[in-house]
C-alpha atoms as a PDB file:
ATOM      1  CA  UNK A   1      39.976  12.498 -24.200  1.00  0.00           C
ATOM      2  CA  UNK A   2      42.159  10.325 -21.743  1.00  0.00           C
ATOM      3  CA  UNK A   3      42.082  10.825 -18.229  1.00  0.00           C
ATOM      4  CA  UNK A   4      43.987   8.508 -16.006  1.00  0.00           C
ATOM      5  CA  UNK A   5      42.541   8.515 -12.317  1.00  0.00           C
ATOM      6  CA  UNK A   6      45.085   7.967  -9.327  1.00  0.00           C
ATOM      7  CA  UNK A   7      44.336   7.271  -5.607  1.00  0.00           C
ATOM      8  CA  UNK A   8      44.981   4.562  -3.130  1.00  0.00           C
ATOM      9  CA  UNK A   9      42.530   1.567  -2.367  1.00  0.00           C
ATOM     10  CA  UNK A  10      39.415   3.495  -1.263  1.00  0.00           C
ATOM     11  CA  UNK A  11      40.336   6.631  -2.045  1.00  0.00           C
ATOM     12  CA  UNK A  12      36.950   6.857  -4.009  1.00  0.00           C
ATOM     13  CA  UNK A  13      38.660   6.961  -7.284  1.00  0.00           C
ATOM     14  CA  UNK A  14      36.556   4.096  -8.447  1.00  0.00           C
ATOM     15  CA  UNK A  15      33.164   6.288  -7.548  1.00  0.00           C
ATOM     16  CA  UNK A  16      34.540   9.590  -9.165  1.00  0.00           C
ATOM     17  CA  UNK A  17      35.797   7.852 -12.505  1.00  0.00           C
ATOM     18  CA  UNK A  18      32.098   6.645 -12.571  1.00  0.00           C
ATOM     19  CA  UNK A  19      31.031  10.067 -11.929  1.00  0.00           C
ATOM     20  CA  UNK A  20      33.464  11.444 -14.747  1.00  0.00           C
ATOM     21  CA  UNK A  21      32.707   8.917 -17.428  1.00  0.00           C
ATOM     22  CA  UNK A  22      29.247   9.745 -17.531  1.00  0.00           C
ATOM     23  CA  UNK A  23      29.410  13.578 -17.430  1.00  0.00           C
ATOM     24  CA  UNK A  24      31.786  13.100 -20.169  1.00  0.00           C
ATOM     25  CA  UNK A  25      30.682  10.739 -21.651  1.00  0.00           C
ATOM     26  CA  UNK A  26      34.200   8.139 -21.741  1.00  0.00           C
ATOM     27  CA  UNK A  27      34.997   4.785 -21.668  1.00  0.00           C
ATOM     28  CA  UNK A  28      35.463   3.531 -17.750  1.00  0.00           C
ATOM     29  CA  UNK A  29      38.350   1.374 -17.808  1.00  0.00           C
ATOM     30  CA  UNK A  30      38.779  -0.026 -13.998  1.00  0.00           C
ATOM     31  CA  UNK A  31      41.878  -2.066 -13.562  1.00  0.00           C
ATOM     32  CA  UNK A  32      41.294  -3.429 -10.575  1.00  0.00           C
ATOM     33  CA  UNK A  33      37.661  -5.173 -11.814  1.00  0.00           C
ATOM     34  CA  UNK A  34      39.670  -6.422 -14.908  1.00  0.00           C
ATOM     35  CA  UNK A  35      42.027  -8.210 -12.733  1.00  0.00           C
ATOM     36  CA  UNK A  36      39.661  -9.389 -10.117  1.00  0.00           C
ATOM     37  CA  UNK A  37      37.762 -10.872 -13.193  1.00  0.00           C
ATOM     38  CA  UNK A  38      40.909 -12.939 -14.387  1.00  0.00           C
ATOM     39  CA  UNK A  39      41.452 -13.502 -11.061  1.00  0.00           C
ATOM     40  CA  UNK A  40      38.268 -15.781 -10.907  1.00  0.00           C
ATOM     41  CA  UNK A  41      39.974 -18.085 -13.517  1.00  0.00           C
ATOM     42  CA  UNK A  42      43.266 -17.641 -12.772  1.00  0.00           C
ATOM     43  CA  UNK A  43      44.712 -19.147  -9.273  1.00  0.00           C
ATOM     44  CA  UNK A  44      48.360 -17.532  -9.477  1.00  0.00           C
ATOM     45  CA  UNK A  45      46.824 -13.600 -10.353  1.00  0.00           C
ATOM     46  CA  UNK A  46      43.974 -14.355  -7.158  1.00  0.00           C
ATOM     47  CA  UNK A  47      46.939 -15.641  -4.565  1.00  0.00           C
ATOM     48  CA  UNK A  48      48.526 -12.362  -5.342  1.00  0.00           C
ATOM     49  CA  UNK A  49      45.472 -10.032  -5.181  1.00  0.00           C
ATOM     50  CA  UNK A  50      44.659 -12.017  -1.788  1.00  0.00           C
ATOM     51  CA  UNK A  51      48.084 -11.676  -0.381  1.00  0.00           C
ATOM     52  CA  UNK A  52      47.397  -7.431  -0.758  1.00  0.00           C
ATOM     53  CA  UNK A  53      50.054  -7.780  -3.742  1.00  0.00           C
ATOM     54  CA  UNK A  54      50.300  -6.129  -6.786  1.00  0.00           C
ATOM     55  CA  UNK A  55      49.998  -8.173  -9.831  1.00  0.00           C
ATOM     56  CA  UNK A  56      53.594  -8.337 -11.600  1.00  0.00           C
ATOM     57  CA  UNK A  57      54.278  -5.549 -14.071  1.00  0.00           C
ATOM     58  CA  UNK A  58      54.452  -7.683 -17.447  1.00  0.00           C
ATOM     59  CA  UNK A  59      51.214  -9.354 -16.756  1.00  0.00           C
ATOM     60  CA  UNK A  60      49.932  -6.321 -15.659  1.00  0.00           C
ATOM     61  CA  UNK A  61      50.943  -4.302 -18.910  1.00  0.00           C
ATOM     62  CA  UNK A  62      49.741  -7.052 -21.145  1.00  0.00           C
ATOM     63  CA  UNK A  63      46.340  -7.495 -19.913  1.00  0.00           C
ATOM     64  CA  UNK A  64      46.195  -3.847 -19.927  1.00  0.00           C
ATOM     65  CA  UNK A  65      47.612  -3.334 -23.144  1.00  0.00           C
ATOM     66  CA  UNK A  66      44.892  -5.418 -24.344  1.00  0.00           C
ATOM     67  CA  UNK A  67      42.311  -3.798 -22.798  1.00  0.00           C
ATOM     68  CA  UNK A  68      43.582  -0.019 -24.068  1.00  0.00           C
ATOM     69  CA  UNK A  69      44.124  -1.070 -27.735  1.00  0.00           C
ATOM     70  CA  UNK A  70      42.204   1.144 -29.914  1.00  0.00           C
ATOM     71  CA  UNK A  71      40.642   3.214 -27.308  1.00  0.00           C
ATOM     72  CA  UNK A  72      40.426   6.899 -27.440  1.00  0.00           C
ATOM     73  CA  UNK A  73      37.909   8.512 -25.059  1.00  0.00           C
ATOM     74  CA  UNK A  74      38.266   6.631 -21.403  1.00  0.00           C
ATOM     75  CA  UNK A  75      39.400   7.516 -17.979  1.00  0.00           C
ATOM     76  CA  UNK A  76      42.027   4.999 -16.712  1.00  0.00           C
ATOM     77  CA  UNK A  77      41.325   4.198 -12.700  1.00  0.00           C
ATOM     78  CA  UNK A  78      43.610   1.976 -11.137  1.00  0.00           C
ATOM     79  CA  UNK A  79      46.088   1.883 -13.813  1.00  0.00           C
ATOM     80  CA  UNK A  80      49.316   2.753 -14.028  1.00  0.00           C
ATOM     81  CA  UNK A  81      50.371   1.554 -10.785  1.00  0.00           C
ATOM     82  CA  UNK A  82      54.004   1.301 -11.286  1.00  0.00           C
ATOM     83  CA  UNK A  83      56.512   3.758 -12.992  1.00  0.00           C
ATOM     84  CA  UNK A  84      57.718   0.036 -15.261  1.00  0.00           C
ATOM     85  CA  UNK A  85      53.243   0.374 -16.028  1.00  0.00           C
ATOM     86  CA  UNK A  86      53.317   4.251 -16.423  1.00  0.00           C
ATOM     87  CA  UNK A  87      56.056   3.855 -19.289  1.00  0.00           C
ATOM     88  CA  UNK A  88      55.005   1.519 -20.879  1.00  0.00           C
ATOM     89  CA  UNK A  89      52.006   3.691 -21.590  1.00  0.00           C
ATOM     90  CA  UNK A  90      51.123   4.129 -25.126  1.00  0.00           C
ATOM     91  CA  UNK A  91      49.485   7.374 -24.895  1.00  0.00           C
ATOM     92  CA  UNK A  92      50.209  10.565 -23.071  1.00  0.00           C
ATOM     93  CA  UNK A  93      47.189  11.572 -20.933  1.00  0.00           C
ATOM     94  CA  UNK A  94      44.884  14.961 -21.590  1.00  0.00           C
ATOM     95  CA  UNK A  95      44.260  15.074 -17.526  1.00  0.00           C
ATOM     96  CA  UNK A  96      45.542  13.437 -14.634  1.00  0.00           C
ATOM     97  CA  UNK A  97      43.642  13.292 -11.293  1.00  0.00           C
ATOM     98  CA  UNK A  98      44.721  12.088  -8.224  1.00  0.00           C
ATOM     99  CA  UNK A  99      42.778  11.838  -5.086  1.00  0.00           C
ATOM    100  CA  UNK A 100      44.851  12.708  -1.897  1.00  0.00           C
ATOM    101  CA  UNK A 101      43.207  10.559   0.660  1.00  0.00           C
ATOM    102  CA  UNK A 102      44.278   9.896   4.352  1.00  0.00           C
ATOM    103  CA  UNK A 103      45.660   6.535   5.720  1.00  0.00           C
ATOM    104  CA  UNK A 104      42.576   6.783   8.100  1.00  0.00           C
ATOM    105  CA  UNK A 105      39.311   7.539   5.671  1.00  0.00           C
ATOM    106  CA  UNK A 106      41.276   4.644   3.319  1.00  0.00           C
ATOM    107  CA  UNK A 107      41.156   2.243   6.404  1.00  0.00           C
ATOM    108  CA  UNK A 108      37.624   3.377   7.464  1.00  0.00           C
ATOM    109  CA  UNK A 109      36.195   3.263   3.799  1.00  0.00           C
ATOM    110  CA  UNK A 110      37.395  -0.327   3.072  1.00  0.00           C
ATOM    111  CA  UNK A 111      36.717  -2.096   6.101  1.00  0.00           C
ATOM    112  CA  UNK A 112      32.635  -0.255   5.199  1.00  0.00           C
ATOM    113  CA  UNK A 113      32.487  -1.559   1.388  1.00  0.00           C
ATOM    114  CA  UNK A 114      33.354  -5.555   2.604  1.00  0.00           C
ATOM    115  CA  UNK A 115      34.927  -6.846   0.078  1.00  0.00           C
ATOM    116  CA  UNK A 116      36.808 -10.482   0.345  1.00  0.00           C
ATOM    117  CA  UNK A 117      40.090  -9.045  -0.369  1.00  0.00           C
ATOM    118  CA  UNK A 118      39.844  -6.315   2.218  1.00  0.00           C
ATOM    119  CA  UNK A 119      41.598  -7.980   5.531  1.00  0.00           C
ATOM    120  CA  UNK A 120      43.179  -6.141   7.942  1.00  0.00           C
ATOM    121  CA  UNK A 121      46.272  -7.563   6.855  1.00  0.00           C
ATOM    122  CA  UNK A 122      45.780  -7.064   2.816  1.00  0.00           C
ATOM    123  CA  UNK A 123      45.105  -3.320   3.621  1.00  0.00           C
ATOM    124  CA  UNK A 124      47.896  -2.565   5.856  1.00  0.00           C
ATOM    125  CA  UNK A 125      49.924  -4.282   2.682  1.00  0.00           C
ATOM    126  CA  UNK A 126      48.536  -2.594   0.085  1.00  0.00           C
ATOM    127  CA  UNK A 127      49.505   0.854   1.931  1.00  0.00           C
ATOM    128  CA  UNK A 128      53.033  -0.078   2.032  1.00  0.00           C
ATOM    129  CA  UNK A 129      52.823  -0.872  -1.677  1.00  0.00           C
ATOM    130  CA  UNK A 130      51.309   1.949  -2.802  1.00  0.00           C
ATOM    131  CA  UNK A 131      53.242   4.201  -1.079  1.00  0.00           C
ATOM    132  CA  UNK A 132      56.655   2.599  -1.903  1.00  0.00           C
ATOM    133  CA  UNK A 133      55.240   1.484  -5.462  1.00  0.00           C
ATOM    134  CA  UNK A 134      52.597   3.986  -6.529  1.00  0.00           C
ATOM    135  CA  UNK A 135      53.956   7.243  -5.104  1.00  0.00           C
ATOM    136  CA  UNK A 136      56.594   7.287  -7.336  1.00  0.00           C
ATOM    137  CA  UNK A 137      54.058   7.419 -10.367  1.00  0.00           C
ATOM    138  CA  UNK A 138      52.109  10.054  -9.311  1.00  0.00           C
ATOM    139  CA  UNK A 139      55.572  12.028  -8.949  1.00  0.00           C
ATOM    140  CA  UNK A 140      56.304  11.236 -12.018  1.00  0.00           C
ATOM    141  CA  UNK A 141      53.062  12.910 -13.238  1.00  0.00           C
ATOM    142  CA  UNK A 142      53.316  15.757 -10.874  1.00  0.00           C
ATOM    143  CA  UNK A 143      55.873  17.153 -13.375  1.00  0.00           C
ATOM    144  CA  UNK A 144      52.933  17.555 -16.251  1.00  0.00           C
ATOM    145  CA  UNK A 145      51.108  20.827 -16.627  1.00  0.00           C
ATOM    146  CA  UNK A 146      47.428  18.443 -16.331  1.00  0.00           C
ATOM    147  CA  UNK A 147      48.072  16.615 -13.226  1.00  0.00           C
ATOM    148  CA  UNK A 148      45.285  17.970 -10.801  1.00  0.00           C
ATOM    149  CA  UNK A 149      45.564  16.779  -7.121  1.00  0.00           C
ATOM    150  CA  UNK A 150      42.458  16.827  -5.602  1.00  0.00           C
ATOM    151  CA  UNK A 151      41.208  16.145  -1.824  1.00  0.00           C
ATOM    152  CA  UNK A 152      39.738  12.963  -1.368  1.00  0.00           C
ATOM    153  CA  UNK A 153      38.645  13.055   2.034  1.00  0.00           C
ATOM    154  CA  UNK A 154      35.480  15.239   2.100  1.00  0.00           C
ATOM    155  CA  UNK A 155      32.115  13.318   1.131  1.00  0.00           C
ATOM    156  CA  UNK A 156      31.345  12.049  -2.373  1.00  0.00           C
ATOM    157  CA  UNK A 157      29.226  14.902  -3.505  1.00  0.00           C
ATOM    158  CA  UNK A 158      32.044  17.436  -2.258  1.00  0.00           C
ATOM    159  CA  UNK A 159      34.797  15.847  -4.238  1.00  0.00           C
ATOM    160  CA  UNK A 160      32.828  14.914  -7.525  1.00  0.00           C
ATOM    161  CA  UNK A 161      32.355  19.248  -6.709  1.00  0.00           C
ATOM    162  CA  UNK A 162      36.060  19.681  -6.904  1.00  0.00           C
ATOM    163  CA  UNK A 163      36.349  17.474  -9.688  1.00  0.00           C
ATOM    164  CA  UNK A 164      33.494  19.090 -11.884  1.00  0.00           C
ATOM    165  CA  UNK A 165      35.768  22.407 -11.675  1.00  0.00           C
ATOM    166  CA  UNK A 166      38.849  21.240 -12.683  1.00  0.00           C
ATOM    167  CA  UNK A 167      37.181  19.709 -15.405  1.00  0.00           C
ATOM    168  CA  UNK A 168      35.953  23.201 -16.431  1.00  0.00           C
ATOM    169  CA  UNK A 169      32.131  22.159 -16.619  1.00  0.00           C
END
């Protein structure tokens, strides 16, 4: 099964996709660690991720690429976060999630988890981006029969809820 996993910067799609890959037992494929990771190493991909940017698309793809080769059971958080990324997908997904979350619990929830990358300034960017970059994607999932939009304001417990019943289990 492939599940791809959709929902700004502290929507809590990292925490569900956790949730999800061990009930079902998949692969949990988290772009965002992957990139932080090369990030460490590499000083043009952590100027970006500092600057609230999004990595560009063909480094993005490759590294990605990479990482999806030869899978076949995962869920896919983070990832595709361009319609350039979402095409270039190899695979069509069996379910597609995405985690409606409001400007304000994204704010709240990222300013609480502390993370170096998560300035004032970085967030405010990265909701601009997602909303001129990423919105488009999930429209362009919206149109498949498995894409399941899903609150993602309520508490942790109350969304991995929702989620256990549109997975069926």
């Amino acid at each position: 099964m492939k599940i791809i996993i959709f929902g700004h910067t502290g929507s809590g799609k990292t925490t569900q996709a956790k949730y999800i890959a061990r009930l079902l037992k998949l692969k949990h494929i988290e772009a965002g660690a992957i990139l932080r990771k090369i990030a460490k190493k590499n000083k043009f991909i952590r100027k970006i991720i500092n600057q609230g940017k999004l990595v560009p698309d063909n480094i993005t793809i490759k590294i990605m690429e990479k990482e999806l080769k030869n899978r076949k059971n995962f869920i896919l958080d983070g990832y595709p976060r361009t319609l350039k990324q979402a095409r270039a997908l190899k695979f069509k997904p069996d379910l597609v999630i995405y985690l409606k979350t409001s400007k304000n619990n994204i704010v709240k929830r990222l300013f609480l988890r502390k993370r170096s990358d998560d300035t004032k300034k970085s967030i405010e960017k990265r909701y601009d981006l997602y909303l001129k970059r990423t919105l488009p994607v999930i429209n362009y999932y919206k149109k498949m029969k498995n894409f399941k939009e899903i609150n993602g304001n309520p508490s942790i417990k109350k969304v991995s809820e929702s989620i256990k019943k549109v997975l069926d289990i």
